[in-house]
Structure formats: structure tokens, C-alpha cells
Protein backbone atom coordinates (compact mmCIF):
# COMPACT_ATOMS: atom_id res chain seq x y z
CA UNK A 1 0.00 0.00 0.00
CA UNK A 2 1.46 3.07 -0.83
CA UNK A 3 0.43 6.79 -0.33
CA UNK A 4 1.27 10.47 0.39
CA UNK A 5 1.90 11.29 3.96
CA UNK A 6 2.63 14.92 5.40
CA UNK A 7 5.53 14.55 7.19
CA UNK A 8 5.02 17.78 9.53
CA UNK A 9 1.04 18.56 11.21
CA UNK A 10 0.80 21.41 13.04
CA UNK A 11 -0.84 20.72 16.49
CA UNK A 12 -4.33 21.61 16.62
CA UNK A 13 -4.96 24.43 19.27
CA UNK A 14 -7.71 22.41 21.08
CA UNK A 15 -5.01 19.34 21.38
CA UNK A 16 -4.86 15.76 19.61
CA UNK A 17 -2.33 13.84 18.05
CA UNK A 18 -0.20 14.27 15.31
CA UNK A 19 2.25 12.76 12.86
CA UNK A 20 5.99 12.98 13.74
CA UNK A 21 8.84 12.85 11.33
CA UNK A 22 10.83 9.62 10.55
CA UNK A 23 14.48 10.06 11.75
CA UNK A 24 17.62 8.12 11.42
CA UNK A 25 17.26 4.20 10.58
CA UNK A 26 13.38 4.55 10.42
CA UNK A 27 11.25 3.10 7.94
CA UNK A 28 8.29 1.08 7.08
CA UNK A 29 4.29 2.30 7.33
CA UNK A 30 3.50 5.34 8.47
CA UNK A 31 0.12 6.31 9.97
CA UNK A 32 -1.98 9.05 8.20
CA UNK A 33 -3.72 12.07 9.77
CA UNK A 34 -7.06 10.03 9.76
CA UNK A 35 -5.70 7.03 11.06
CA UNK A 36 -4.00 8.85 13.82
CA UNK A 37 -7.17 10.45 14.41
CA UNK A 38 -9.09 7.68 14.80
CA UNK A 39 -7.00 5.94 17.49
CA UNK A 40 -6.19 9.39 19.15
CA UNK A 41 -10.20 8.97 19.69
CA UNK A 42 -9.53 5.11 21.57
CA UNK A 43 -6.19 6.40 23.08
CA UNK A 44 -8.33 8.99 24.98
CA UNK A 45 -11.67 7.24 25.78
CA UNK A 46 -9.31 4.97 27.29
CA UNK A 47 -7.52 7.37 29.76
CA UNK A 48 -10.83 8.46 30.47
CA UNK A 49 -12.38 5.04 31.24
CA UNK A 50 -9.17 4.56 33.42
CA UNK A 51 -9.66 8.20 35.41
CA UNK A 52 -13.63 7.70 36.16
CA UNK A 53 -12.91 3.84 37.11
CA UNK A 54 -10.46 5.18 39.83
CA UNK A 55 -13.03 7.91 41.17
CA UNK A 56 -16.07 4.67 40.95
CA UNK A 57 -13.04 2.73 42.80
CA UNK A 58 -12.78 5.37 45.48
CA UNK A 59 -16.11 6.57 46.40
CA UNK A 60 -18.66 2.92 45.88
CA UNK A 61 -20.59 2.41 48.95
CA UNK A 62 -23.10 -0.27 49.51
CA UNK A 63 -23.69 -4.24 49.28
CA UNK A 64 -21.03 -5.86 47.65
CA UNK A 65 -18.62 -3.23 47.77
CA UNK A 66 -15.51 -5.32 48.32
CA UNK A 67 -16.17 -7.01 44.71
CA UNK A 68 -17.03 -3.88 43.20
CA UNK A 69 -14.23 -2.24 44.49
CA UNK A 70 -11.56 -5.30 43.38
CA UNK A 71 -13.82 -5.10 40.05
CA UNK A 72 -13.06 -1.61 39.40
CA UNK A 73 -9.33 -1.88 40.01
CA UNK A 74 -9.37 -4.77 37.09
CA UNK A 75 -11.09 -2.60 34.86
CA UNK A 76 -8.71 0.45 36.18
CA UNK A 77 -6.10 -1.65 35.36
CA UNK A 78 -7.06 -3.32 32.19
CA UNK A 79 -7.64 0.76 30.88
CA UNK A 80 -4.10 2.14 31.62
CA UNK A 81 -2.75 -1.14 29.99
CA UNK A 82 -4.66 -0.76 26.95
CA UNK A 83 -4.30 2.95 27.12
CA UNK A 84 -0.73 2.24 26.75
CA UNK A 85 -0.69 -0.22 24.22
CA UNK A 86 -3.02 2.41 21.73
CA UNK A 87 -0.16 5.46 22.86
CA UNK A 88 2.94 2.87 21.83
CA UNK A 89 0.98 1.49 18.44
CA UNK A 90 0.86 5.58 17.69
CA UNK A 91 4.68 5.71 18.26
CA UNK A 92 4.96 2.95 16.16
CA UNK A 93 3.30 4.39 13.31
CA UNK A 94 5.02 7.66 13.29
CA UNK A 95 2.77 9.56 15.19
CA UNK A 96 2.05 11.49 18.44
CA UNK A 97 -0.61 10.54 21.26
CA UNK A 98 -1.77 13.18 23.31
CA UNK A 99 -2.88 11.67 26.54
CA UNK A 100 -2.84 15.41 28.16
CA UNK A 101 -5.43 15.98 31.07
CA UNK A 102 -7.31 19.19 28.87
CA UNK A 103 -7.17 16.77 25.30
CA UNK A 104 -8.68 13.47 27.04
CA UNK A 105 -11.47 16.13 29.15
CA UNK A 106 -12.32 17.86 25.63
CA UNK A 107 -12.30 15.19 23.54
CA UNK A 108 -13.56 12.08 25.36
CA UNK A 109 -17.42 10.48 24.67
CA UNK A 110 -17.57 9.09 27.63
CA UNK A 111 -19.76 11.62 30.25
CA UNK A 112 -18.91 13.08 33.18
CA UNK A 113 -18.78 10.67 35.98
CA UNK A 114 -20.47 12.44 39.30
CA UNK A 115 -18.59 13.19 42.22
CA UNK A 116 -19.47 11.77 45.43
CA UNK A 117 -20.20 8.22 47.30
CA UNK A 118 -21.92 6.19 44.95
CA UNK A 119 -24.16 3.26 45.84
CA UNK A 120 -22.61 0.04 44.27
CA UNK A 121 -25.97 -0.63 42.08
CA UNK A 122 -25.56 2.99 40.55
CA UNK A 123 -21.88 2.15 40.00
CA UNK A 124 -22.66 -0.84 37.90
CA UNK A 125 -24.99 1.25 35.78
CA UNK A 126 -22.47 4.21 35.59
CA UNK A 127 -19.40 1.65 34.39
CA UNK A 128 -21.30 0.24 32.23
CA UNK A 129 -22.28 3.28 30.41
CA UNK A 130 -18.66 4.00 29.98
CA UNK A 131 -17.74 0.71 29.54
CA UNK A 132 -20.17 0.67 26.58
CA UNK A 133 -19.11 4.02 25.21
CA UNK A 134 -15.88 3.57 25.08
CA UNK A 135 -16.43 0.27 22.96
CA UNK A 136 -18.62 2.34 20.72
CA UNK A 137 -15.85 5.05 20.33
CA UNK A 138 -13.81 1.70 19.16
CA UNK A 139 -16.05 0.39 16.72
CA UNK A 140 -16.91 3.51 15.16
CA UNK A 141 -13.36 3.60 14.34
CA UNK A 142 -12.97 0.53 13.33
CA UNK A 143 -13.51 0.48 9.26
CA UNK A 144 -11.40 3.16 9.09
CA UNK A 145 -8.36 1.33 11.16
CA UNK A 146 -8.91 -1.58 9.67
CA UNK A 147 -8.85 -0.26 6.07
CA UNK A 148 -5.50 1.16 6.55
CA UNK A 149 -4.09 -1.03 9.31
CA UNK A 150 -5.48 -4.30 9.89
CA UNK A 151 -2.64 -4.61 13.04
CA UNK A 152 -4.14 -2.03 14.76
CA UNK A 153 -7.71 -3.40 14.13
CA UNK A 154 -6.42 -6.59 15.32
CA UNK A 155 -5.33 -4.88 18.45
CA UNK A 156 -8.75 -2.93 18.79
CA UNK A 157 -10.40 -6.39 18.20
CA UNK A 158 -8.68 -7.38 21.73
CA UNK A 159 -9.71 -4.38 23.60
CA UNK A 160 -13.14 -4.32 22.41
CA UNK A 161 -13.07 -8.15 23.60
CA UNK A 162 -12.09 -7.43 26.61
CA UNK A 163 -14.00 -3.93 27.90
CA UNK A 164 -17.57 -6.22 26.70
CA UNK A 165 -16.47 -8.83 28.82
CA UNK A 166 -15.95 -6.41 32.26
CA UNK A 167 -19.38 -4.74 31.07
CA UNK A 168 -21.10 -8.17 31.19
CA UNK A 169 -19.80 -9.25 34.44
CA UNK A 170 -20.15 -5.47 36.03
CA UNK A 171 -23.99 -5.62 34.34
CA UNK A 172 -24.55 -8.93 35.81
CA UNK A 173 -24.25 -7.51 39.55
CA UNK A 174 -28.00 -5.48 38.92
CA UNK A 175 -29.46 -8.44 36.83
CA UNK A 176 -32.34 -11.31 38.10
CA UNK A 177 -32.56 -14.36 36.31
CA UNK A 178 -34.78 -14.44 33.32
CA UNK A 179 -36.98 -16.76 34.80
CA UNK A 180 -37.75 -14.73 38.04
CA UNK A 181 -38.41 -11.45 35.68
């Protein structure tokens, strides 16, 4: 695949990432402005999920708020790892994550998490949201990644995975059986 890449971007005022310049022994593919764009969008939905899972972590109150709270570190956890793996795959391509605290809060889909002790039931239907927003941030993107980078998709494909499976078992916490519906 080959194509015409700008070599210098000039950084948006509002923030975001951008394409860096390939330097000494450097070669091989190089991520475009849309592609960088579109996993700028994960990279930040992802420090975001990782941020509001720390302030559900601190403040859940209520019945089963020793799982909750060791659920929310895994999720907490899982988020900065993935975070990180979306930042490096950037490098990798040639460009330039912005993970800054005023890019992720201006450019994130996932809402505002309230401040506050939180009752573990409203917890599970707060993570979720996120949870579920963040994946949607993820497959929005997706075409686009995996039209010009079916590596990245493939590591998109994990995360997605992943962030459904913590929304199922944090959904299952506020769920009865079918049968007793």
C-alpha cells in the first residue's frame, strides 16, 4: 500500500495527536492524519475510562462493595494497559498521542462521571455506560483502522473483547434471572 503522507502537522490548538517525522534508521508504514485520528479517539476514551474507574473505585458504597471495588481496580487496570498499548501502536506508526489531562477532558465520549459516594448498584450502571461508550468510540473507528491497518484493528479487536467482557460481568451484579423477571 502506498500513499502520500505529510511529514510535519501542526498541532491543533484544542489538542490531539499528530504525525511525527521519521528520523535516522526509520522506515516502514506510516500512519496518516485520519488514522491517527481515529485511534487518538480510543487512546483517549481509554484514559478516560481509566480516570472515572479510579473515582467509581474510590467513592462505591453499599452491598457488595468489596467485589465492586476489586472489580473496578481490574477494569482500572485493564484501561491504563490498553491505554498504553493504543499510545505505543501511535509511536509505532510515526505519530504522536496526546494523553494530556485538557485533550482526554475535551475530547472524550464518555460523560462526566459524578462526584461523590456512589451506591454500588448505581456504580454498575455508571461503568457500564462508559464501559459501553468507550467500545462504541472503538467500533466507530474501526472500518477506518482496519482499512488502513489491519494490526491495529487486530489490536482494537482485543480491547473491544475485553471492555464487553468487564461490562457483562459489572452488568450482571444489577441483573435477576430471566426466569424470576
Amino acid at each position: 500500500m502506498t500513499s502520500t503522507i505529510e511529514r510535519h502537522v501542526e498541532v491543533p490548538s484544542d489538542g490531539g495527536a499528530k504525525t511525527s517525522r521519521r528520523q535516522n534508521a526509520e522506515r516502514g508504514f506510516t500512519a496518516s492524519q485520519k488514522l491517527t485520528d481515529c485511534l487518538q479517539a480510543v487512546l483517549v476514551d481509554l484514559i478516560e475510562l481509566h480516570l472515572q474507574g479510579k473515582q467509581a473505585h474510590w467513592n462505591v458504597v453499599g452491598k457488595n462493595f468489596r467485589d465492586m471495588h476489586l472489580q473496578l481496580d481490574e477494569i482500572v487496570e485493564y484501561a491504563r494497559e490498553a491505554s498504553d498499548e493504543i499510545a505505543e501502536r501511535l509511536r509505532a506508526l510515526h505519530a504522536v498521542p496526546d494523553g494530556r489531562s485538557d485533550t482526554v477532558a475535551a475530547t472524550t465520549t464518555l460523560p462526566e462521571f459524578p462526584n461523590g459516594e456512589i451506591d454500588t448498584a448505581e456504580i454498575v450502571d455508571l461503568v457500564v455506560q462508559r464501559l459501553e461508550a468507550a467500545v462504541g468510540t472503538m467500533r466507530d473507528v474501526h472500518d477506518d483502522v482496519d482499512e488502513e491497518d489491519p494490526t491495529s484493528a487486530d489490536i482494537l479487536h482485543g480491547i473491544i473483547e475485553r471492555l464487553e467482557q468487564f461490562a457483562w460481568f459489572v452488568s450482571a451484579e444489577n441483573r435477576t434471572p430471566a426466569d424470576r423477571a
